[in-house]
Protein backbone atom coordinates (compact mmCIF):
# COMPACT_ATOMS: atom_id res chain seq x y z
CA UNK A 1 14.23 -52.03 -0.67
CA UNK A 2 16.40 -48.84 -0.60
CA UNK A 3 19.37 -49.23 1.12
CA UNK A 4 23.19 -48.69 1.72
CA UNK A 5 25.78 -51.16 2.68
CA UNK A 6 29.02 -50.12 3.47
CA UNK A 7 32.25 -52.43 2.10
CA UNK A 8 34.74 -51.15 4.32
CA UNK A 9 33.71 -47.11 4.55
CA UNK A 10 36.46 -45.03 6.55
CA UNK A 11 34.17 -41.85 7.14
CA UNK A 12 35.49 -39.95 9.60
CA UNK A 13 34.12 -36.36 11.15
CA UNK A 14 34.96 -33.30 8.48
CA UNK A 15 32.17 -31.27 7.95
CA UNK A 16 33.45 -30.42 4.13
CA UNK A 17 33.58 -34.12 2.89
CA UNK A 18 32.29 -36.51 5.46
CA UNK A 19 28.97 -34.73 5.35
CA UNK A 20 28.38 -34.01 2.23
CA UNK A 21 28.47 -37.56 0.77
CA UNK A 22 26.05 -38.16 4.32
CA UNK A 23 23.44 -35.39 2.36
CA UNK A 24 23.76 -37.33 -0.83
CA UNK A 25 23.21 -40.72 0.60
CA UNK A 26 20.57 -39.58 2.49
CA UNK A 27 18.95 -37.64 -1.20
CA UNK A 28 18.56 -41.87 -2.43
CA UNK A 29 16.23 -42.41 0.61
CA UNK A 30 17.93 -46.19 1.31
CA UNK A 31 15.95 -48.73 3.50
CA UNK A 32 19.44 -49.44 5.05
CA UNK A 33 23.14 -48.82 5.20
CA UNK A 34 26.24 -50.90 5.72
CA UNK A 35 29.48 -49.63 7.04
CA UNK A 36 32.10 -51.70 7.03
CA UNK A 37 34.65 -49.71 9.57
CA UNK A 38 36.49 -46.81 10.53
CA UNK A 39 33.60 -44.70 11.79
CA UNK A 40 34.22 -41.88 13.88
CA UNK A 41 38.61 -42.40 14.04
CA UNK A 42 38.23 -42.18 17.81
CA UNK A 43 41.08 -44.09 18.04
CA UNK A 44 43.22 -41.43 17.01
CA UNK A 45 46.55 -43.21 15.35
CA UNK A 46 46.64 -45.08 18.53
CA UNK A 47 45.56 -49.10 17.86
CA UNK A 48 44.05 -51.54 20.86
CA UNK A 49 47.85 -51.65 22.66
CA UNK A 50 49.62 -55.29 22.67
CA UNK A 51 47.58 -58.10 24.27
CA UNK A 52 44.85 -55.84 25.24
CA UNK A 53 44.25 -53.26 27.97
CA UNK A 54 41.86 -51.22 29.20
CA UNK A 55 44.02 -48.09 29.66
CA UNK A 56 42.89 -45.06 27.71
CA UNK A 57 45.61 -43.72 25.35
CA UNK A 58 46.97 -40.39 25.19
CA UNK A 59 45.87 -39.91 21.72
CA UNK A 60 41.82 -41.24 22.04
CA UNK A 61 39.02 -39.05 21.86
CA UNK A 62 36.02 -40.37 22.63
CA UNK A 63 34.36 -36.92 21.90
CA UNK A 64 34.69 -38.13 17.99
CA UNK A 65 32.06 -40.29 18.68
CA UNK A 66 29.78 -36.89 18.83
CA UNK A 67 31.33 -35.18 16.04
CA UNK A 68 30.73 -38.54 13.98
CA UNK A 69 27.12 -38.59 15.09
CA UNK A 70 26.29 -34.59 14.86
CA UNK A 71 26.94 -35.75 11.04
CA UNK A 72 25.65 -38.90 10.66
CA UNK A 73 22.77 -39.29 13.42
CA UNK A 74 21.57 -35.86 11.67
CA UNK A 75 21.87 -36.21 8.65
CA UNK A 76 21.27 -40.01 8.15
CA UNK A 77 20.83 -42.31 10.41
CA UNK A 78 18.24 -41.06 12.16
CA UNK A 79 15.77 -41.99 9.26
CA UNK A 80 17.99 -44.60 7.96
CA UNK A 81 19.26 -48.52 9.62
CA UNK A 82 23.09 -47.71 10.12
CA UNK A 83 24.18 -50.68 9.99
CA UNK A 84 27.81 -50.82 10.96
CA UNK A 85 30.74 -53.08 10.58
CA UNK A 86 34.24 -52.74 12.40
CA UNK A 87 37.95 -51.69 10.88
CA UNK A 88 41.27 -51.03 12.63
CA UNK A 89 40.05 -47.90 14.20
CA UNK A 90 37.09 -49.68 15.79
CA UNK A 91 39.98 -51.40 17.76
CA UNK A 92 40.30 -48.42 20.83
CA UNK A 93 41.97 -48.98 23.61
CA UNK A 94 39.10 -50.81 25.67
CA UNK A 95 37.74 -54.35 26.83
CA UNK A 96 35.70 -56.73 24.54
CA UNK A 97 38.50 -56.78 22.28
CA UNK A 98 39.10 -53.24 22.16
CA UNK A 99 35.18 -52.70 20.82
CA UNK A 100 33.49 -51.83 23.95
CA UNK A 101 33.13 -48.27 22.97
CA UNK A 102 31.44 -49.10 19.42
CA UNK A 103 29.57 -51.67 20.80
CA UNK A 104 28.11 -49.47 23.76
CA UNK A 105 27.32 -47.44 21.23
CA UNK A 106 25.62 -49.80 18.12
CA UNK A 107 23.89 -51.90 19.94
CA UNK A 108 22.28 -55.23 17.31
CA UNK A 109 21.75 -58.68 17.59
CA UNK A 110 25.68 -59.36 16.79
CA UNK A 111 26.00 -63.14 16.17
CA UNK A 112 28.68 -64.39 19.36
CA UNK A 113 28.65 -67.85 17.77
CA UNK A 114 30.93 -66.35 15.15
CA UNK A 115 33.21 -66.15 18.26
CA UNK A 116 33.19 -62.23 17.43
CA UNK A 117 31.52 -59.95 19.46
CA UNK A 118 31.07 -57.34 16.61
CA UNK A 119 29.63 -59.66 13.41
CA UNK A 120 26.36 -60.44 11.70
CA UNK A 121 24.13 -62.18 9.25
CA UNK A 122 21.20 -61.11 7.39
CA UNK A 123 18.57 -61.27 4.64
CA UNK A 124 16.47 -58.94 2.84
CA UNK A 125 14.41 -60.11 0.13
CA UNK A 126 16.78 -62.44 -2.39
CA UNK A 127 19.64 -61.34 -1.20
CA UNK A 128 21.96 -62.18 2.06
CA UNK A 129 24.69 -59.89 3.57
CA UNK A 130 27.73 -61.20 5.92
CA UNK A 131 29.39 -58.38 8.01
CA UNK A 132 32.62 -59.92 8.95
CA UNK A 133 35.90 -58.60 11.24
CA UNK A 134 38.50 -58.45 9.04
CA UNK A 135 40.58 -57.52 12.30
CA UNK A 136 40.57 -61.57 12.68
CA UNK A 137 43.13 -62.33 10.51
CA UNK A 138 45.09 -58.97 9.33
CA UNK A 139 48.00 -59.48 8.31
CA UNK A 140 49.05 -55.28 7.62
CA UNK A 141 47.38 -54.88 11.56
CA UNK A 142 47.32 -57.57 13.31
CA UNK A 143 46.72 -56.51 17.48
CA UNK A 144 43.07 -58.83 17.21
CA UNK A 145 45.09 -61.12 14.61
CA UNK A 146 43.85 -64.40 15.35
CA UNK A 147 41.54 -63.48 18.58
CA UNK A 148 38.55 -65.93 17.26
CA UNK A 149 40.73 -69.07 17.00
CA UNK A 150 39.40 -69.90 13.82
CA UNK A 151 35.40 -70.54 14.76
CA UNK A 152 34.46 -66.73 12.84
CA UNK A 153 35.78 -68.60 9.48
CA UNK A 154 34.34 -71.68 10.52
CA UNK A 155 30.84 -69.92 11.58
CA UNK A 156 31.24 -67.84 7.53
CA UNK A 157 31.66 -71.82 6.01
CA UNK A 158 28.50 -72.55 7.74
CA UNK A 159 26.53 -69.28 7.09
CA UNK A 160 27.44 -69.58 3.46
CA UNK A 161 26.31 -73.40 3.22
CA UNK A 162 23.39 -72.43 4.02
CA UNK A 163 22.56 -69.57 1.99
CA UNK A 164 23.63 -71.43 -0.73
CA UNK A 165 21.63 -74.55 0.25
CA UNK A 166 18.15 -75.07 -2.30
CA UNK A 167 15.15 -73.60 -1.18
CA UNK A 168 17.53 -70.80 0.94
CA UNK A 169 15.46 -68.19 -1.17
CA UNK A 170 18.56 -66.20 -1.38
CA UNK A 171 20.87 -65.29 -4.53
CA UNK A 172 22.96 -63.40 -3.94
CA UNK A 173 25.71 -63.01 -1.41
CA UNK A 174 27.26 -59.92 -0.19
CA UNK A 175 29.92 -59.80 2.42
CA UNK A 176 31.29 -56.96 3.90
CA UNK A 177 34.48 -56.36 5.98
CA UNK A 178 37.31 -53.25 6.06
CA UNK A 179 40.83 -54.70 4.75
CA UNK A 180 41.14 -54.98 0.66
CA UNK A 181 41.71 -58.38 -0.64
CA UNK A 182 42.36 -56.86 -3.96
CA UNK A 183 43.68 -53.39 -4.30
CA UNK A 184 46.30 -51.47 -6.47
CA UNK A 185 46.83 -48.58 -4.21
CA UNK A 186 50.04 -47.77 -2.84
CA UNK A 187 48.62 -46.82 0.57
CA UNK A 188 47.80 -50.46 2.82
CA UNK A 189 47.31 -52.32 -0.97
CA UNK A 190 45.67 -55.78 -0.38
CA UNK A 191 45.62 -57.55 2.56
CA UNK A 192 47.15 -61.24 2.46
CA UNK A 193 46.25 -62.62 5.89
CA UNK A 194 42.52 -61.99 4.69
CA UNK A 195 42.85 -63.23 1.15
CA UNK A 196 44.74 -66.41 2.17
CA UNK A 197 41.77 -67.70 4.49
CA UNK A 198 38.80 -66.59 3.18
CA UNK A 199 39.17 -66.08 -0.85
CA UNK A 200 39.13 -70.33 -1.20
CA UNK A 201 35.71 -70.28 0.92
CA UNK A 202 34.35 -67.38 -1.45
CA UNK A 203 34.70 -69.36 -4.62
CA UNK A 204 33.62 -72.19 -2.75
CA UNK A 205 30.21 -70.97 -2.15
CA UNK A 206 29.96 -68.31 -5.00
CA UNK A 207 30.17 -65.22 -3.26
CA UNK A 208 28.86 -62.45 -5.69
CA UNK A 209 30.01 -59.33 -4.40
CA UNK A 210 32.41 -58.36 -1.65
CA UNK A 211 32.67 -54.64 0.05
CA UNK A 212 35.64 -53.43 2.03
CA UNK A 213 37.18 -50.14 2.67
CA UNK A 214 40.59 -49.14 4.47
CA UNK A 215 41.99 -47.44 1.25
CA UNK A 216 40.74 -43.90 1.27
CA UNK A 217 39.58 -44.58 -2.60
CA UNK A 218 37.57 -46.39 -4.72
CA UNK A 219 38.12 -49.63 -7.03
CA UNK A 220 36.04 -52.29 -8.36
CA UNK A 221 37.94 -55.60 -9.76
CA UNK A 222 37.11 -57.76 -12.73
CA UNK A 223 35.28 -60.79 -11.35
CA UNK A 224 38.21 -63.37 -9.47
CA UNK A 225 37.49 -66.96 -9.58
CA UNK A 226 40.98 -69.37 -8.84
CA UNK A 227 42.65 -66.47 -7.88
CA UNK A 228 42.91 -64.48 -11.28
CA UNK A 229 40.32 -61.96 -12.75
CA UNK A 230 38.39 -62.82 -15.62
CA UNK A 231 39.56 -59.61 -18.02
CA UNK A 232 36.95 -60.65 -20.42
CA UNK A 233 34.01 -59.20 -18.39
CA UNK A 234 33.15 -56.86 -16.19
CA UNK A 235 34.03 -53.68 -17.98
CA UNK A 236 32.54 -50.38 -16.75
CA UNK A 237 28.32 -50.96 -17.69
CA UNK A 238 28.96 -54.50 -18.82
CA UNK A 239 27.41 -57.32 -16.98
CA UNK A 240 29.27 -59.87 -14.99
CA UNK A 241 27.27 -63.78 -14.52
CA UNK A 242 29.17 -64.53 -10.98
CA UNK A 243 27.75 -68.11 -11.16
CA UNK A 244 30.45 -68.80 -13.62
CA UNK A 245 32.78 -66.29 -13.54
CA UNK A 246 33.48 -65.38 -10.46
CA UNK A 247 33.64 -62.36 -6.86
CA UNK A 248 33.33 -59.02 -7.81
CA UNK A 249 35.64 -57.16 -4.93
CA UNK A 250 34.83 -53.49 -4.29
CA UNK A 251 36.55 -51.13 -2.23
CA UNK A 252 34.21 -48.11 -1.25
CA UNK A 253 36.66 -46.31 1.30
CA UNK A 254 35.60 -42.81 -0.10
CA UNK A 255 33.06 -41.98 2.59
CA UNK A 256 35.31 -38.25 3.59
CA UNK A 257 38.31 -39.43 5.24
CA UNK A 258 41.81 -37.97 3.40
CA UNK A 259 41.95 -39.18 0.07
CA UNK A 260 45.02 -42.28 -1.01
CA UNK A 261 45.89 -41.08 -4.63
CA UNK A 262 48.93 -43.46 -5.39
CA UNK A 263 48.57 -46.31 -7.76
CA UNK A 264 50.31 -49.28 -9.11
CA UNK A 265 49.88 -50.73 -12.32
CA UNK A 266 47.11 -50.72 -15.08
CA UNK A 267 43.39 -50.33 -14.81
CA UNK A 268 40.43 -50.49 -17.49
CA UNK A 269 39.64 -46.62 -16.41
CA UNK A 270 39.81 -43.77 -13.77
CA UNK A 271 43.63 -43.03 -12.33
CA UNK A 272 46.24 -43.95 -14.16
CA UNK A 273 49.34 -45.54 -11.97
CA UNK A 274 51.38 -42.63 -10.56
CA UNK A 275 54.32 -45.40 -8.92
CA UNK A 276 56.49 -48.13 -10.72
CA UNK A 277 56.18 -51.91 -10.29
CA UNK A 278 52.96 -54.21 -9.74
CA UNK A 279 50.56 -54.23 -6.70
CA UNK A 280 51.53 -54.66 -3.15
CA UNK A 281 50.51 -57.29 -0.59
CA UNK A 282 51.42 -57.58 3.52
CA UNK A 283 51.43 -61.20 4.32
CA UNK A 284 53.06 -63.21 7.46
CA UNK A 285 56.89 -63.77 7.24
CA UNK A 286 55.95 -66.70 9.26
CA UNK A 287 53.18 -67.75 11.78
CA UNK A 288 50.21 -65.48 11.85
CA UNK A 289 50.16 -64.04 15.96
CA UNK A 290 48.99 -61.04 17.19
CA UNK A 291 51.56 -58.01 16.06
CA UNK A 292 53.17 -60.43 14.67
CA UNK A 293 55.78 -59.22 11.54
CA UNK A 294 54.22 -59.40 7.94
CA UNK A 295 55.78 -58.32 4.77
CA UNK A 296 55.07 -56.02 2.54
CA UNK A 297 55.85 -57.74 -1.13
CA UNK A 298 54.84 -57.64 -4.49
CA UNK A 299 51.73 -59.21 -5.24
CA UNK A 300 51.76 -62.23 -7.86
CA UNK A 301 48.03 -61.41 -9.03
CA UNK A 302 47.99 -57.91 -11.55
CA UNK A 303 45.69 -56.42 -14.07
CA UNK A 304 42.56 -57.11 -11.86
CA UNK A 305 41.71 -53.51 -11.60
CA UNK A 306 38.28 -52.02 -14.10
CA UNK A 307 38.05 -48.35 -12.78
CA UNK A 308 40.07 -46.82 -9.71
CA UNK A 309 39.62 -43.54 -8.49
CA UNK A 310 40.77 -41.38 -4.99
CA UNK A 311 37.31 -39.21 -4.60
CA UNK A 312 34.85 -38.94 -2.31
CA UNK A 313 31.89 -40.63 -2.84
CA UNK A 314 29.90 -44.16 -2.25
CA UNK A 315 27.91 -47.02 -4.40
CA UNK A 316 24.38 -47.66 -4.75
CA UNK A 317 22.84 -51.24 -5.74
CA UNK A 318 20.05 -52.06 -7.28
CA UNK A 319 18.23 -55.44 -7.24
CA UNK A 320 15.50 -56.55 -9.59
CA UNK A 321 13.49 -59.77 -8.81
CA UNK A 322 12.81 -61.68 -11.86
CA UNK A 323 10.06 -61.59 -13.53
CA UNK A 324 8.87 -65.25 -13.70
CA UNK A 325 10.06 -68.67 -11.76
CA UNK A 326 13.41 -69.41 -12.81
CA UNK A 327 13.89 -66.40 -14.48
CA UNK A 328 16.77 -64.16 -14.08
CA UNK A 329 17.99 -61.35 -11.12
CA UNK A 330 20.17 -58.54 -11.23
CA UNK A 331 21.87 -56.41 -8.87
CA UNK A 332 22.71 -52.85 -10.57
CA UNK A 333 26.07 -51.21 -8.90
CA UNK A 334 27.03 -47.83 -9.61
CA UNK A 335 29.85 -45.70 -8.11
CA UNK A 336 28.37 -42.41 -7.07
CA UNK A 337 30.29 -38.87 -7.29
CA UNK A 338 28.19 -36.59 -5.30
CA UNK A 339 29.20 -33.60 -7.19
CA UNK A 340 30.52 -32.44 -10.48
CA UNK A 341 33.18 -31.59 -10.53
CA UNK A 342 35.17 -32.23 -7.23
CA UNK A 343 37.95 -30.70 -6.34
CA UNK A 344 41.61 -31.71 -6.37
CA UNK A 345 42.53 -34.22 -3.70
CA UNK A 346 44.78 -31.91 -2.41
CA UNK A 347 41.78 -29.24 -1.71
CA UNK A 348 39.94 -29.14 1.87
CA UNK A 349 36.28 -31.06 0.63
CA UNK A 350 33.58 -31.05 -1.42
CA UNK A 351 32.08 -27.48 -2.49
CA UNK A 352 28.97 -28.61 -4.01
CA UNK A 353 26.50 -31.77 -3.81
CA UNK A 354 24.59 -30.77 -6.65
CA UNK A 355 25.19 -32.36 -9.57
CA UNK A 356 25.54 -36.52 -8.38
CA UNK A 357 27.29 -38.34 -11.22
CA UNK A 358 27.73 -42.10 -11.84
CA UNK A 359 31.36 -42.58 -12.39
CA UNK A 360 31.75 -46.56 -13.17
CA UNK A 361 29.05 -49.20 -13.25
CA UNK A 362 28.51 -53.45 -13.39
CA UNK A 363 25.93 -55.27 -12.98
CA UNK A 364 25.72 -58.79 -11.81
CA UNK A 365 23.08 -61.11 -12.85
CA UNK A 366 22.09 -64.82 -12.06
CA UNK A 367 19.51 -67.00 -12.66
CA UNK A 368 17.00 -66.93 -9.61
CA UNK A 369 16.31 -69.93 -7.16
CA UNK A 370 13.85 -68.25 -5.63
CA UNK A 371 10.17 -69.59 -5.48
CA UNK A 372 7.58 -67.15 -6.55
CA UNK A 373 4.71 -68.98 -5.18
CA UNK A 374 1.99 -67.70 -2.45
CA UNK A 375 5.54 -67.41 0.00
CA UNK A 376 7.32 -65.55 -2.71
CA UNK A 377 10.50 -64.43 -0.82
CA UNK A 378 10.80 -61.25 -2.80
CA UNK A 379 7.67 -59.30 -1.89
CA UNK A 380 9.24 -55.73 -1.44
CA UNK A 381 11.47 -55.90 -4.92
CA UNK A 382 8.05 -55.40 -7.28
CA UNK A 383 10.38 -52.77 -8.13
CA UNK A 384 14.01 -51.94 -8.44
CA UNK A 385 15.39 -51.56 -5.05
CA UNK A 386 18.43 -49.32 -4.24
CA UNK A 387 21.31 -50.60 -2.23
CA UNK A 388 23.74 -47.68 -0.94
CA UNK A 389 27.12 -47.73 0.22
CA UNK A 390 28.89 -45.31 1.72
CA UNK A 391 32.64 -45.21 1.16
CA UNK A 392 35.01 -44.74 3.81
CA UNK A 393 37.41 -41.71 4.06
CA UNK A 394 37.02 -38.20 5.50
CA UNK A 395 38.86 -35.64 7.61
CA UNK A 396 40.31 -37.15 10.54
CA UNK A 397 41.13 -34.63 13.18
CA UNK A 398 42.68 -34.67 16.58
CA UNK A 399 46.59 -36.26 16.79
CA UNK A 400 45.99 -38.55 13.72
CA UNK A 401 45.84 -36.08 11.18
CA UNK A 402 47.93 -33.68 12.44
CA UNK A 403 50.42 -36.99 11.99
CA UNK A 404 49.55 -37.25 8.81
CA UNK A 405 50.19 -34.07 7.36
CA UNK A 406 53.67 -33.72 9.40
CA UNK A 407 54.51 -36.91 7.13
CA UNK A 408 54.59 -39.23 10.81
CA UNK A 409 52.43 -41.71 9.53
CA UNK A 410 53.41 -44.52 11.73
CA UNK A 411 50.42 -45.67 12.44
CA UNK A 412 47.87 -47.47 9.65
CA UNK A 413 44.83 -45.51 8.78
């Protein structure tokens, strides 16, 4: 299986980074992609408006939707599964939730049980992916806060049960969504509406490796379990045994939207911290409600970062089946820079793709369930299967970035 998932993404339209790092993921050949969010920036800086509302904003541009595709449907996914995920900007000023426009326009067999319009489940070979909305329960944006009542966490319980049930013939669990539950950055930082509901139901069921986006960076965390990363494994190349130890979290939100460069606090490698203090979180001052007011504190969890860096780029996974019944699996991750060296954040993209370079690596490993009878589940992993995922990040044009750059950031990115 070659393919890329996408743990929160941010890609965006600019022809000097956003396609690029489309060239390069198209150079691994994946079976697949997932996005998790922030696609085309449509929305502009403008969010789905208070309570809904199917006005169109002064500030949307539907037209992004054919820059985004002029790089993407050319360059990628035309040969490759895109399969996307929402994030903030997803929400546009339309019905359905404000995802009429993305749904018109990436049309799957979504999963409506979930009581979201815009989330799936699936499996290939040992290994199951979740593509949640994040949206649900925001706390840093919060217009769709709460617009599932509670049956998308409830329908996640129940998906995870049962991938975790014996005989499931899955491993591993990935689950991708767009807000950080763990980041240092000092743009957005981690998201504790998300964290609050859904980190309990990860260790629960053993979730191996989450993807999200929404910082324009990347950063991969020592594995979590109760809350607090396990320091003692997971350095860049070592190996990390989730069964015991705990959620790798990764944010890839590096596919070529404007780079975040600011950091808090230590990290095993990459960017060192360029502001004072620990790690920030946005939770709810009180009752979670759409727009409803959350704070933006210190967080009380530090020191769970390995290897942070704000460049372009994305991840690609391998997974090797074992070799023998009971024997053991492993799913490879390395964070890919798609050229050597790239340019200051500061500079306008990406000159060159030539010279791909892995820039931190883990790789998780757990003793398979997985019969290897007559029905073996695994029958396209005889080899080493790459697993891609694009970061999120790029250009944004239109209103937005000219926002941006005039320092009028008012709206989240």
């Amino acid at each position: 299986m070659r393919a890329a998932p996408e743990a929160g993404v941010d890609e965006s339209t600019s022809n000097s980074s956003t396609l690029p790092v489309a060239q390069v993921i198209t150079s691994y050949a994946p079976e697949f992609t997932v996005v998790a969010g922030d696609l085309s920036y449509a929305s502009g800086g403008v969010l789905l408006p208070a309570g809904g509302g199917n006005q169109p904003q002064p500030t949307y541009a539907p037209s992004d939707w054919d820059s985004y595709f002029n790089i993407f449907g050319l360059n990628a996914a035309q040969s490759i599964p895109w399969l996307i995920g929402v994030g903030n900007h997803e929400m546009e000023p339309l019905t359905q939730d404000g995802y009429a426009g993305v749904l018109t326009r990436f049309p799957r067999p979504y999963d409506t049980t979930s009581g979201s319009p815009v989330v799936s489940t699936f499996v290939h070979g040992n290994v199951a992916f979740i593509q949640l909305d994040a949206n649900d329960l925001s706390a840093e944006i919060s217009p769709n806060n709460g617009y599932t009542a509670g049956t998308q966490t409830t329908w996640l319980k129940n998906k995870l049960a049962a991938y975790r049930a014996a005989n499931s013939g899955v491993d591993f669990i990935v689950v991708a969504f767009h807000n950080c539950m763990y980041c240092s950055n000092t743009t957005h930082g981690s998201d504790g509406g998300v964290r609050n509901v859904w980190e309990s139901i990860f260790e629960t069921y053993n979730v191996d490796l989450v993807l999200k986006g929404h910082v324009h960076a990347y950063e991969r965390t020592y594995p979590i379990l109760n809350g607090q990363p396990n320091t003692a494994s997971g350095a860049s190349g070592a190996p990390v045994y989730p069964a015991t130890q705990g959620t790798t979290y990764i944010c890839a939100g590096n596919g070529g939207q404007s780079l975040y460069t600011g950091w808090y606090g230590p990290t095993g490698g990459g960017d060192p911290a360029t502001a004072a203090g620990a790690p920030h979180i946005n939770e709810f001052a009180g009752t979670p409600s759409p727009n409803g007011a959350a704070t933006d504190g210190v967080d009380s969890v530090t020191g769970y970062s390995v290897y942070r860096t704000a460049i372009w780029g994305f991840i690609v996974v391998d997974v090797t089946a074992p070799s023998t019944q009971g024997g053991t699996t492993t799913m490879y991750i390395r964070a890919i820079d798609p050229t050597q060296p790239q340019p200051p954040a500061s500079d306008t993209g990406i000159s060159s793709v030539t010279s791909p370079a892995i820039i931190d690596s883990v790789t998780l490993s757990r003793t398979s369930r997985v019969n290897l009878g007559p029905s073996s589940a695994l029958p396209e992993f005889a080899e080493p299967a790459a697993l891609l995922v694009a970061g999120a990040g790029v250009l944004a044009g239109g209103a937005y970035l000219a926002s941006r750059r005039s320092g009028g950031e008012a709206q989240p990115a």
